[in-house]
N, C-alpha and C. Protein backbone atom coordinates (compact mmCIF):
# COMPACT_ATOMS: atom_id res chain seq x y z
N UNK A 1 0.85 -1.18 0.00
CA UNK A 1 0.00 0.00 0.00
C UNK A 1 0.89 1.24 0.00
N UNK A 2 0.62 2.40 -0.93
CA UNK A 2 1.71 3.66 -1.26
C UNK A 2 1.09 4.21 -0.20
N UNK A 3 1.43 5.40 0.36
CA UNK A 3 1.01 6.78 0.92
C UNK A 3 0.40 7.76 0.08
N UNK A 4 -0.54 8.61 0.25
CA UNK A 4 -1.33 9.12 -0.79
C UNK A 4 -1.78 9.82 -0.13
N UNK A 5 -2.18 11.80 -0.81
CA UNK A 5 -3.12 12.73 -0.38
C UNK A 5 -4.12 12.54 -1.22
N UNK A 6 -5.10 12.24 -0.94
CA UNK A 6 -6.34 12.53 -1.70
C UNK A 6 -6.61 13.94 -0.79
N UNK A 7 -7.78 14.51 -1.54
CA UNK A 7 -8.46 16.18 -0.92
C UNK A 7 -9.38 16.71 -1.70
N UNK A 8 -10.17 18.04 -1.30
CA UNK A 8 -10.80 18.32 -2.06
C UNK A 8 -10.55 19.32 -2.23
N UNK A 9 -10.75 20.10 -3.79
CA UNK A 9 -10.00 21.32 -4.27
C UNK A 9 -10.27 22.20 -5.21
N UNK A 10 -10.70 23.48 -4.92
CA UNK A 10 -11.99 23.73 -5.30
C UNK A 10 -12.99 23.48 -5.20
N UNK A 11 -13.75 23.19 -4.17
CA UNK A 11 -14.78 21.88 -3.71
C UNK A 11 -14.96 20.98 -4.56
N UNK A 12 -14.36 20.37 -5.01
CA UNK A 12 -14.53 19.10 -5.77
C UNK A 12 -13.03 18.39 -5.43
N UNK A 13 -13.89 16.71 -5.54
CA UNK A 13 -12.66 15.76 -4.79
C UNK A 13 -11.45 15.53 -5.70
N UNK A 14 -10.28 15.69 -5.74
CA UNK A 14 -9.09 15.49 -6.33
C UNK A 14 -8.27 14.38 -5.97
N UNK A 15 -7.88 13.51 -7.03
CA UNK A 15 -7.07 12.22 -6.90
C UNK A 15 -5.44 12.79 -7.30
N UNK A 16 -4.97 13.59 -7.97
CA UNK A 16 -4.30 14.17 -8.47
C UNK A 16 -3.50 14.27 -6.96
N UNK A 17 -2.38 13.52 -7.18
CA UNK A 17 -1.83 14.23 -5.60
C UNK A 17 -0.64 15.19 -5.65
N UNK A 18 -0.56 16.02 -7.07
CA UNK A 18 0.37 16.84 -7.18
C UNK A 18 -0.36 18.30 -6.81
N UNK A 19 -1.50 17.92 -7.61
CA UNK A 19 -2.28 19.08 -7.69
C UNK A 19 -2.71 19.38 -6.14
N UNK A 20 -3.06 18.17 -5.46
CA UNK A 20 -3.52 18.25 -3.76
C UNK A 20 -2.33 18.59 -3.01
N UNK A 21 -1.16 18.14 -3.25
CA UNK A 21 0.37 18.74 -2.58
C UNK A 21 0.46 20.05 -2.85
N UNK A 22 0.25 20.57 -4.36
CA UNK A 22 0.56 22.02 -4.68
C UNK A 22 -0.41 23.20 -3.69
N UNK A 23 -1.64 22.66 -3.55
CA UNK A 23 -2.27 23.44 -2.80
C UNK A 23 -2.14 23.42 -1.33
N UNK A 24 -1.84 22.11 -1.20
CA UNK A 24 -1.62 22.36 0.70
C UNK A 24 -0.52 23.11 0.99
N UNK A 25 0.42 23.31 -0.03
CA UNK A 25 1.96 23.87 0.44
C UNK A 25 1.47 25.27 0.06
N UNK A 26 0.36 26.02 -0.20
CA UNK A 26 0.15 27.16 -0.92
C UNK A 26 -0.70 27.09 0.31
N UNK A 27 -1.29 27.01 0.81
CA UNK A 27 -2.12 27.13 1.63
C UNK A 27 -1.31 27.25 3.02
N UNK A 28 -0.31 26.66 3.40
CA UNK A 28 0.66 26.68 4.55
C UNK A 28 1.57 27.74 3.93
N UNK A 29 1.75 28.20 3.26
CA UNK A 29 2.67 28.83 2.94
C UNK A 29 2.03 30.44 3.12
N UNK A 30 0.59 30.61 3.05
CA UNK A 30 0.14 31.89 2.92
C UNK A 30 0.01 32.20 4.58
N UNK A 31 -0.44 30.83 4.91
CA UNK A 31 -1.01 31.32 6.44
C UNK A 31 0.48 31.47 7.05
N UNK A 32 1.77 31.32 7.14
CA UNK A 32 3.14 31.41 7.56
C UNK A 32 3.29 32.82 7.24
N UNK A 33 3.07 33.45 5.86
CA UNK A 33 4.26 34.68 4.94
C UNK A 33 3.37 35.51 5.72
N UNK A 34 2.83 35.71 6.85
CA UNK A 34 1.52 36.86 7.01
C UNK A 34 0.86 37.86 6.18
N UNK A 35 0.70 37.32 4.62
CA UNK A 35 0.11 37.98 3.69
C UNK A 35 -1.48 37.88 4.00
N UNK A 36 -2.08 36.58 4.50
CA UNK A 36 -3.15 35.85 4.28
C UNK A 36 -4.19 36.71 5.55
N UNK A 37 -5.10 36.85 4.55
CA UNK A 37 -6.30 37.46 5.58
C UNK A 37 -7.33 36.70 6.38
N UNK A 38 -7.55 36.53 7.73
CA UNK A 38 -8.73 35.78 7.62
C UNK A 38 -10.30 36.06 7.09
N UNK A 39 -10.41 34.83 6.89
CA UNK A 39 -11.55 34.96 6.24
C UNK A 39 -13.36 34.62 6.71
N UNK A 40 -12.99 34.91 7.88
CA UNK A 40 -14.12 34.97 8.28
C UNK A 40 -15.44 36.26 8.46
N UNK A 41 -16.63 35.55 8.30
CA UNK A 41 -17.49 36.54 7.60
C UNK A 41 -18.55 36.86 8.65
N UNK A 42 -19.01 38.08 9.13
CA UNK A 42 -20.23 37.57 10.24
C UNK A 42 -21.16 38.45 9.17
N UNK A 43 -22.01 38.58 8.53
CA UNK A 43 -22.82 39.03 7.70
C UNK A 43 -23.95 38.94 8.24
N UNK A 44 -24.78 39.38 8.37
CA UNK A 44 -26.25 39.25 9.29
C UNK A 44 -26.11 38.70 11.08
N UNK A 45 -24.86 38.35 11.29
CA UNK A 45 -25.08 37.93 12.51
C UNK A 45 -25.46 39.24 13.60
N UNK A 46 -26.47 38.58 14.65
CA UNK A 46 -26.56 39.26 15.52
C UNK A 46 -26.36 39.20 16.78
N UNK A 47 -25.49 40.00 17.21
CA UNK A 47 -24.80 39.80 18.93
C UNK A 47 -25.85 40.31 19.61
N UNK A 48 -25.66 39.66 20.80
CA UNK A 48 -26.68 39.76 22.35
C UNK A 48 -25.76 41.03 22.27
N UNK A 49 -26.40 42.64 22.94
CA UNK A 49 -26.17 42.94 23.51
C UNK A 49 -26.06 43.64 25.20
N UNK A 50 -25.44 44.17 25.68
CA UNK A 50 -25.47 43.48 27.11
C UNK A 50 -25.75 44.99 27.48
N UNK A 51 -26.77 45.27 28.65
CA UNK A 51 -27.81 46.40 28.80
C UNK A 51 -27.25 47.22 29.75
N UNK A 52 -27.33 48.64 29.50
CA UNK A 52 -26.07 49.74 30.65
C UNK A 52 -26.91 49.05 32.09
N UNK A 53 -27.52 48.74 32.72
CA UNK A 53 -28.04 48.78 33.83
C UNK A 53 -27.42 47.01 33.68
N UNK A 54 -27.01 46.02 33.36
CA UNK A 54 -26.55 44.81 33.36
C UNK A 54 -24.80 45.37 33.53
N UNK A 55 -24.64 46.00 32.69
CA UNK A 55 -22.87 46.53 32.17
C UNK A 55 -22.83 47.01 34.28
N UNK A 56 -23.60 47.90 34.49
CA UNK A 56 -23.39 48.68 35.79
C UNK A 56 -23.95 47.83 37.01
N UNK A 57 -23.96 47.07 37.15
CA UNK A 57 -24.87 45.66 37.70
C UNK A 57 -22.93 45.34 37.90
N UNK A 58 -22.42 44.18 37.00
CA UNK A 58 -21.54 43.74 37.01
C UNK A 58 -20.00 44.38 37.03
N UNK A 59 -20.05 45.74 37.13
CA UNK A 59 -18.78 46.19 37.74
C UNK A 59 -19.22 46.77 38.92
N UNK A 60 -20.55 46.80 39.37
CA UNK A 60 -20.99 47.35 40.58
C UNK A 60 -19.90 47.04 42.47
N UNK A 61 -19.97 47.19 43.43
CA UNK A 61 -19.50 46.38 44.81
C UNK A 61 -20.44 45.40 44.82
N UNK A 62 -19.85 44.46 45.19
CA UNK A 62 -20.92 43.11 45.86
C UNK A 62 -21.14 42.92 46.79
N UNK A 63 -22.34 42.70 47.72
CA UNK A 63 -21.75 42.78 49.45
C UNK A 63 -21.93 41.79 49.77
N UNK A 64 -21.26 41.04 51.16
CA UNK A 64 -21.04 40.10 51.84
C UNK A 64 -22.52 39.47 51.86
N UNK A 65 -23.36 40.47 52.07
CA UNK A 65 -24.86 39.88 51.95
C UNK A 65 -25.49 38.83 50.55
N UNK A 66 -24.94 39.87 49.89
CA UNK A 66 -25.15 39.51 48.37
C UNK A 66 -24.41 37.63 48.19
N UNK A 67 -23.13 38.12 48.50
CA UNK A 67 -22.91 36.81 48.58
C UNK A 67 -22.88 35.69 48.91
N UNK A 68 -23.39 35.77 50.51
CA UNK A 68 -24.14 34.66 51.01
C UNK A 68 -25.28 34.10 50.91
N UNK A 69 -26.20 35.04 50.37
CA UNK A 69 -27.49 34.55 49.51
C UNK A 69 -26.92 33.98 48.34
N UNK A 70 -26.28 33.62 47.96
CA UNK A 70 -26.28 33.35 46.12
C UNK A 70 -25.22 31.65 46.77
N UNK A 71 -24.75 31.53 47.91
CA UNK A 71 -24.04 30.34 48.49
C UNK A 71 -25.22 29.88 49.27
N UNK A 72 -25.78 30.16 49.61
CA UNK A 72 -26.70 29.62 50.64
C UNK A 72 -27.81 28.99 49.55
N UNK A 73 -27.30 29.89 48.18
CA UNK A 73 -29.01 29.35 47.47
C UNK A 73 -28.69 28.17 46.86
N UNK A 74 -27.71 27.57 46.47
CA UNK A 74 -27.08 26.70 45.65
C UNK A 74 -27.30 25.59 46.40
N UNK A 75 -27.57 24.43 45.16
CA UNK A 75 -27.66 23.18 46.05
C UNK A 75 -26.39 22.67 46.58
N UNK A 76 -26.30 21.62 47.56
CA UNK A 76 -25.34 21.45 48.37
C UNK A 76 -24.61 20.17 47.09
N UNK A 77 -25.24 19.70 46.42
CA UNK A 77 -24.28 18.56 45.48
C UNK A 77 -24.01 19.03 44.27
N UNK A 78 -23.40 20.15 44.19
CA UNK A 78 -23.10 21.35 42.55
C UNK A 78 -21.50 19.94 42.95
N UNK A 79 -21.16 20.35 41.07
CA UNK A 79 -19.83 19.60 41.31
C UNK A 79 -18.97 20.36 42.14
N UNK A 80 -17.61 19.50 42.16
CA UNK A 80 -16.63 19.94 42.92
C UNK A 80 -16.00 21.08 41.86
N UNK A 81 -15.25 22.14 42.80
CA UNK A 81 -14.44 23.08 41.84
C UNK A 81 -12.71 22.17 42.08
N UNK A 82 -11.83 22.69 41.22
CA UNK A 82 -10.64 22.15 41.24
C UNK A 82 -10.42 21.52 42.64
N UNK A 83 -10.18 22.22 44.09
CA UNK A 83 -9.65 22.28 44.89
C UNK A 83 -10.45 20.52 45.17
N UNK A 84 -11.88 20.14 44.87
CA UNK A 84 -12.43 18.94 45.21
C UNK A 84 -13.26 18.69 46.05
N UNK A 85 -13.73 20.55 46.63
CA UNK A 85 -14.77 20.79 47.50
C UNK A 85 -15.68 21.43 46.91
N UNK A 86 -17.07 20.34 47.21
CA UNK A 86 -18.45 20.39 46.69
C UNK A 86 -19.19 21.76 47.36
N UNK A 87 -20.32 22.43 47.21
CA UNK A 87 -21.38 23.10 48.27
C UNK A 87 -21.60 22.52 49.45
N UNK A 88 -21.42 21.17 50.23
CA UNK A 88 -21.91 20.40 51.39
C UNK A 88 -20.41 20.86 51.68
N UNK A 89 -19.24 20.99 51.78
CA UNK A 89 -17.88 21.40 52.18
C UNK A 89 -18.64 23.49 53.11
N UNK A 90 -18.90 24.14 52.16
CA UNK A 90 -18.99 25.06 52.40
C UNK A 90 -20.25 25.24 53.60
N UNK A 91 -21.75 24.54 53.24
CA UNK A 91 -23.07 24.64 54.08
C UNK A 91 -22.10 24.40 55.70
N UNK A 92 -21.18 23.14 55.21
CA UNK A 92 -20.64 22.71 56.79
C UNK A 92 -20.10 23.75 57.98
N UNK A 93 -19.94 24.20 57.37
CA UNK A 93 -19.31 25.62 58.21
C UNK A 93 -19.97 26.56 58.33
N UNK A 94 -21.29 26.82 57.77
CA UNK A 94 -22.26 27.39 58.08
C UNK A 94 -22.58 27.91 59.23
């Protein structure tokens, strides 16, 4: 069994593996020389955007209050964070 690029090129499938070599090395070669633009397109897309009273919400102070309601509200079997302590670690000391 040889080694072989098959690909597709021009959207259509190519057996030609000179023609499939010539383009992958043209293709690595543009994204390397930093000539190559990306090419990504957002054309109609539409972003969430995020509301001045949300924006001023989240750089707001948080208070100790605030934050013990939002621990206290959580169930006690949320996964573990890195350290390997669950919500029932934290209620305990409650």
């Amino acid at each position: 069994m040889r080694n072989g690029i098959n690909g597709v090129v021009n959207n259509r499938w190519c057996e030609d593996k000179e023609v499939v070599k010539t383009k992958v090395r043209e293709f690595f070669e543009a994204r390397f020389d930093g000539t190559s633009k990306p090419q990504v397109r957002l054309n109609n897309v539409r972003f969430n955007v995020t509301s001045d009273e949300d924006i001023t919400s989240l750089v707001g102070v948080v208070s100790n209050e605030e934050v013990k309601n939002v621990v206290w509200s959580c169930g006690s079997s949320k996964s573990p964070d890195p350290d390997g302590f669950n919500f029932n670690f934290i209620w305990f000391w409650r």
